[in-house]
Protein backbone atom coordinates (compact mmCIF):
# COMPACT_ATOMS: atom_id res chain seq x y z
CA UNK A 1 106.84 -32.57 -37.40
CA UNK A 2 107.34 -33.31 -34.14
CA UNK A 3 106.69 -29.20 -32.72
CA UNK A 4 103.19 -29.78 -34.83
CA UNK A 5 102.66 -32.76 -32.60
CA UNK A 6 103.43 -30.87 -29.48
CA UNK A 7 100.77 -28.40 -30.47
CA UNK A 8 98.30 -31.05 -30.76
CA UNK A 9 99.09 -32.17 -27.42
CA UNK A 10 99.33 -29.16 -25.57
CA UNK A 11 96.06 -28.17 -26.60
CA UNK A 12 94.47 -31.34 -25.48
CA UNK A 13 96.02 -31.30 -22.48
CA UNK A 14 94.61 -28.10 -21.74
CA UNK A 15 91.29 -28.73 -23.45
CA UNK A 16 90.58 -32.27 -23.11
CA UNK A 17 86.98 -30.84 -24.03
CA UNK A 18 88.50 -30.28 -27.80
CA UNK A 19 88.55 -34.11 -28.41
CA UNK A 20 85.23 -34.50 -29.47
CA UNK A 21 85.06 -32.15 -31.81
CA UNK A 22 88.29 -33.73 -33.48
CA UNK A 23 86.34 -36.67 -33.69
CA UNK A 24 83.20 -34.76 -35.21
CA UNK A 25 85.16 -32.75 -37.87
CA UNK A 26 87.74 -35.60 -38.76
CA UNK A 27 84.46 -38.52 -38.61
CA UNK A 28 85.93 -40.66 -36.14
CA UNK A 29 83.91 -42.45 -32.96
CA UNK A 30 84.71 -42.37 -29.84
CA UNK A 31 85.22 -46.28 -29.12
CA UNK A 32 87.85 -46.02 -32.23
CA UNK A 33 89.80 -43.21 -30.91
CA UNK A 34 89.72 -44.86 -27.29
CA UNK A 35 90.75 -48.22 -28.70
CA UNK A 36 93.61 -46.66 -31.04
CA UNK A 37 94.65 -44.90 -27.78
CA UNK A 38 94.90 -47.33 -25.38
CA UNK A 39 92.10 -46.14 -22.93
CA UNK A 40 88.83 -46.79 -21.87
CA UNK A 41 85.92 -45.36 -23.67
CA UNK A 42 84.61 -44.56 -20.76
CA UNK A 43 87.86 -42.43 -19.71
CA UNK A 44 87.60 -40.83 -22.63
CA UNK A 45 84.06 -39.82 -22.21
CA UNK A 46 84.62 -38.06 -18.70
CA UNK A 47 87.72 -36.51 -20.61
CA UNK A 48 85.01 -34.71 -23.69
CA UNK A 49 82.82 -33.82 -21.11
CA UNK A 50 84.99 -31.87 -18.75
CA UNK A 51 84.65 -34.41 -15.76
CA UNK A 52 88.48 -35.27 -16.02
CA UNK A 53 91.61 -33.53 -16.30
CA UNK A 54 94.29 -34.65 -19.31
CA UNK A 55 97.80 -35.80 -18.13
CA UNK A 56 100.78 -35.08 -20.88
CA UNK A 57 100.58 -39.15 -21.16
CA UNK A 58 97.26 -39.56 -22.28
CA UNK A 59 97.38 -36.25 -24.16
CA UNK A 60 99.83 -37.65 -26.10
CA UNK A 61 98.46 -41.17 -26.17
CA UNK A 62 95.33 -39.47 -27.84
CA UNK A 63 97.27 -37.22 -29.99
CA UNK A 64 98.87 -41.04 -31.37
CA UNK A 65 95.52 -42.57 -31.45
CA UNK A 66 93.95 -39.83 -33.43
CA UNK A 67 97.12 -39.83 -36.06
CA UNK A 68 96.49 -43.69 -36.05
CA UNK A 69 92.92 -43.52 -37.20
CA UNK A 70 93.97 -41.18 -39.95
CA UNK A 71 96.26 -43.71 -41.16
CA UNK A 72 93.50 -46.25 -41.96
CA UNK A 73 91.81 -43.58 -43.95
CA UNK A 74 94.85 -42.98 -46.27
CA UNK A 75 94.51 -38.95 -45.48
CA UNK A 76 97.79 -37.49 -46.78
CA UNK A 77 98.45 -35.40 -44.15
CA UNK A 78 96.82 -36.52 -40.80
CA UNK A 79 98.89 -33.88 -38.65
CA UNK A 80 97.75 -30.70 -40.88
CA UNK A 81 94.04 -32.13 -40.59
CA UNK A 82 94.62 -31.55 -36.73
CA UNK A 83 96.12 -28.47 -37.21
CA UNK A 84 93.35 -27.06 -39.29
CA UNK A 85 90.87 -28.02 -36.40
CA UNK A 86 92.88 -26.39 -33.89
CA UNK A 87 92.85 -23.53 -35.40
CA UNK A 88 89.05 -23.74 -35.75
CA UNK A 89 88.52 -24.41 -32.42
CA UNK A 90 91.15 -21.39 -31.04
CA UNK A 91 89.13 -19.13 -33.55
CA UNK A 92 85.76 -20.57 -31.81
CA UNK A 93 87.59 -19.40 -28.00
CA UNK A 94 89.10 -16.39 -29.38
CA UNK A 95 85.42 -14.85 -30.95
CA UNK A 96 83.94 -15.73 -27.76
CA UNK A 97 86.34 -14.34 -25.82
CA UNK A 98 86.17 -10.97 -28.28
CA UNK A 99 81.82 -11.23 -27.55
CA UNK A 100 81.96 -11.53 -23.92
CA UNK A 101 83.97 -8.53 -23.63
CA UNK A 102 82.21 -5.99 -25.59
CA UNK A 103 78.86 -8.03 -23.20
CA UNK A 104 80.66 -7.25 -20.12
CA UNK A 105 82.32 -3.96 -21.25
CA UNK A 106 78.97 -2.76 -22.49
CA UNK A 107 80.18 -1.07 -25.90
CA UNK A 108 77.93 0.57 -27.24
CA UNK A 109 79.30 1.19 -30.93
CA UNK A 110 78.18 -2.69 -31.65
CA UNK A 111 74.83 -2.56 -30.12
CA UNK A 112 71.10 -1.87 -30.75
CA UNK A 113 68.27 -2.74 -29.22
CA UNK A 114 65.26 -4.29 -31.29
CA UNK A 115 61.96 -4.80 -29.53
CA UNK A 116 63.23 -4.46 -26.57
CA UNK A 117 66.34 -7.44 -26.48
CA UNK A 118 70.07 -6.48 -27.21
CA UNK A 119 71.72 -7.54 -30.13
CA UNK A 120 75.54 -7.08 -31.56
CA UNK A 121 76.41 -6.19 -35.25
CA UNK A 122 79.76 -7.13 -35.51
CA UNK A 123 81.09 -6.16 -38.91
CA UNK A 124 83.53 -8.00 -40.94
CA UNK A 125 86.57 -5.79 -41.07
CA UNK A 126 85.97 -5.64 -36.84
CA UNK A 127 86.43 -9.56 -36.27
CA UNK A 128 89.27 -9.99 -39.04
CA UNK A 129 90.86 -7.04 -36.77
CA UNK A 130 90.59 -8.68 -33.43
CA UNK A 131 91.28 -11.78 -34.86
CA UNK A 132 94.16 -10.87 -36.16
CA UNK A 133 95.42 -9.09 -32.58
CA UNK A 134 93.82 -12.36 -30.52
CA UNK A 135 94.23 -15.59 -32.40
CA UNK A 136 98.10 -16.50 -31.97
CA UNK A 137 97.70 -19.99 -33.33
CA UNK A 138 97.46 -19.33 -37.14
CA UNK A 139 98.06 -15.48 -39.47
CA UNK A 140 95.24 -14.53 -40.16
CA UNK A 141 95.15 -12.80 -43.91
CA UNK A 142 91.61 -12.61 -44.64
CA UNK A 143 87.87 -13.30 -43.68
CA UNK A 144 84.89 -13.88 -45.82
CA UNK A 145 81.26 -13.92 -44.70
CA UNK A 146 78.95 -15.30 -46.38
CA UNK A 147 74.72 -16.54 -45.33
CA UNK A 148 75.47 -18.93 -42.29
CA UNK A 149 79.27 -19.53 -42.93
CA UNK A 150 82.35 -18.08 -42.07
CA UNK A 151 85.68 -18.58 -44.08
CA UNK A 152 89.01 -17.79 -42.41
CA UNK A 153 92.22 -18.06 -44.65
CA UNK A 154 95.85 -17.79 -43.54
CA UNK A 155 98.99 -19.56 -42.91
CA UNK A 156 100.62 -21.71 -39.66
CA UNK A 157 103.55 -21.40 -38.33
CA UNK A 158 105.37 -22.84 -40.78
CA UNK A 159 103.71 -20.82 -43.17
CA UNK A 160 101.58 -23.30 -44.93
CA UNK A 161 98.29 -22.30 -46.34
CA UNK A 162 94.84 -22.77 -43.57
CA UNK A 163 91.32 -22.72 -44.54
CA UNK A 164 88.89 -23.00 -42.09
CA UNK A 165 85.24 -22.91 -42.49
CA UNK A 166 82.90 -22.20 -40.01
CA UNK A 167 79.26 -23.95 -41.38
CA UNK A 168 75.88 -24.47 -39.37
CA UNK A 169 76.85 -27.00 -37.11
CA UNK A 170 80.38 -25.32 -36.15
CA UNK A 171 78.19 -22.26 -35.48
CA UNK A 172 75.76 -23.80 -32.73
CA UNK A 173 78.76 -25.59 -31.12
CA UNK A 174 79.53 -21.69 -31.36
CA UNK A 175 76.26 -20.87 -29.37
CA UNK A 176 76.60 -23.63 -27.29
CA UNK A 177 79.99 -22.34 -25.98
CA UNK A 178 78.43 -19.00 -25.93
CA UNK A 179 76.08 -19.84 -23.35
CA UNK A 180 78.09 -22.32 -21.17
CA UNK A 181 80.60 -18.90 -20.76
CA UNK A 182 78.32 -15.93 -20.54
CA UNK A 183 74.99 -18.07 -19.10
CA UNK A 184 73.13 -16.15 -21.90
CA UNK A 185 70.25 -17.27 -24.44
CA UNK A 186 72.34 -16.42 -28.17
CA UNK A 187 71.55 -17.31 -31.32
CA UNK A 188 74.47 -15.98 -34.27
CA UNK A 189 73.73 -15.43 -37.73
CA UNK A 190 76.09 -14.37 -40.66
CA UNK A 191 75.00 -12.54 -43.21
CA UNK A 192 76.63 -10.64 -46.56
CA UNK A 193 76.13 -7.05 -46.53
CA UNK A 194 73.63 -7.36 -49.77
CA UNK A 195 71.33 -10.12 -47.66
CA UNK A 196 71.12 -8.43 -44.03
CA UNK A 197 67.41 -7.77 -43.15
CA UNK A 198 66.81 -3.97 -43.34
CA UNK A 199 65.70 -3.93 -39.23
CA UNK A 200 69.33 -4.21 -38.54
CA UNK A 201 70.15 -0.94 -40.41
CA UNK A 202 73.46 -1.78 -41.94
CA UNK A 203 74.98 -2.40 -44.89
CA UNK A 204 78.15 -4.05 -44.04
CA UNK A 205 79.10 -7.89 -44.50
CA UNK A 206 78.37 -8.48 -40.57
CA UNK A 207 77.87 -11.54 -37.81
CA UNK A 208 74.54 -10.54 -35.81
CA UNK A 209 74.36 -11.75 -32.40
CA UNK A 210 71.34 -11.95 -30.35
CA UNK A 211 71.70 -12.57 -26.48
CA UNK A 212 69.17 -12.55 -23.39
């Protein structure tokens, strides 16, 4: 239990930016999670935005107050909820990661050009493989694309069973990280192979990404 914790921690510490979205995917407000913590909201704001660093103390003070606010929603197991959005949020950093290189790199094999703007088809069986070589966080055993949603199943560290589903909101936080990174205009859509437009000219289960 207590190495999960230190996973938790470490990545807050490091990302203090991550904290919101735990909040947004496990439902809790910020003046909860600051009160449960033992800080100001208004620390804790500067903390989501990026305007403060973390220190190991209040990492783990907000790794606490975030198991504490699970308690008093009887979840059965607060510290695999956390887990599961880690892992969401590492996949999040590790696609864009993946994106900006094949931008930067200029590969060719995952673009076309459609009236005139760049886009990348990224198939399925490419992102399970880089996700798989990237993502050190979780195994990755399969992916599964479907219209606007991506499914990611695998195990942790301790070999337990992770689901995580990226739906339409988790995909414009997507964008949104997108364009803070590259300073691009991108909008991502998901398609399966038997519901991708014919202008894109494939007939794979693919993510499409347009940038400019």
């Amino acid at each position: 239990m207590y190495k999960k914790l230190e996973i938790i921690e470490r990545a807050i510490l490091l990302n203090p930016q991550y904290i919101q979205t735990f909040r947004e995917k496990l439902k809790i407000t910020q003046s909860k999670l600051a009160k449960e913590s033992g800080i100001s909201q208004s620390h804790l704001s500067m903390l989501e935005k990026g305007k403060r660093q973390s220190t190991k103390l209040i990492a783990t003070a907000i790794t606490l107050g975030l198991l504490k606010c699970f308690s008093s929603k009887n979840i059965e197991n607060p510290i695999i909820e956390l887990l599961d959005t880690l892992s969401l949020l590492k996949f999040e950093d590790t696609f864009i990661e993946f994106v900006s290189e094949i931008i930067n790199k200029g590969e060719k094999r995952y673009l076309r050009i459609i009236d005139n703007y760049p886009i990348l088809i990224i198939s399925r069986e490419t992102l399970l493989n880089e996700m798989r070589n990237r993502l050190k966080v979780m195994s990755i055993e399969s992916i599964e694309l479907s219209r606007g949603k991506i499914k990611v199943f695998g195990y942790h560290i301790d070999n337990k069973n992770v689901e995580i589903i990226l739906d339409c909101s988790d995909i414009r936080r997507l964008e949104k990280k997108f364009m803070e990174k590259t300073g691009k205009k991108v909008i991502i859509q998901v398609f399966p192979k038997d519901e991708v437009p014919p202008i894109y000219s494939t007939n794979k289960d693919c993510i499409i990404i347009h940038y400019w």
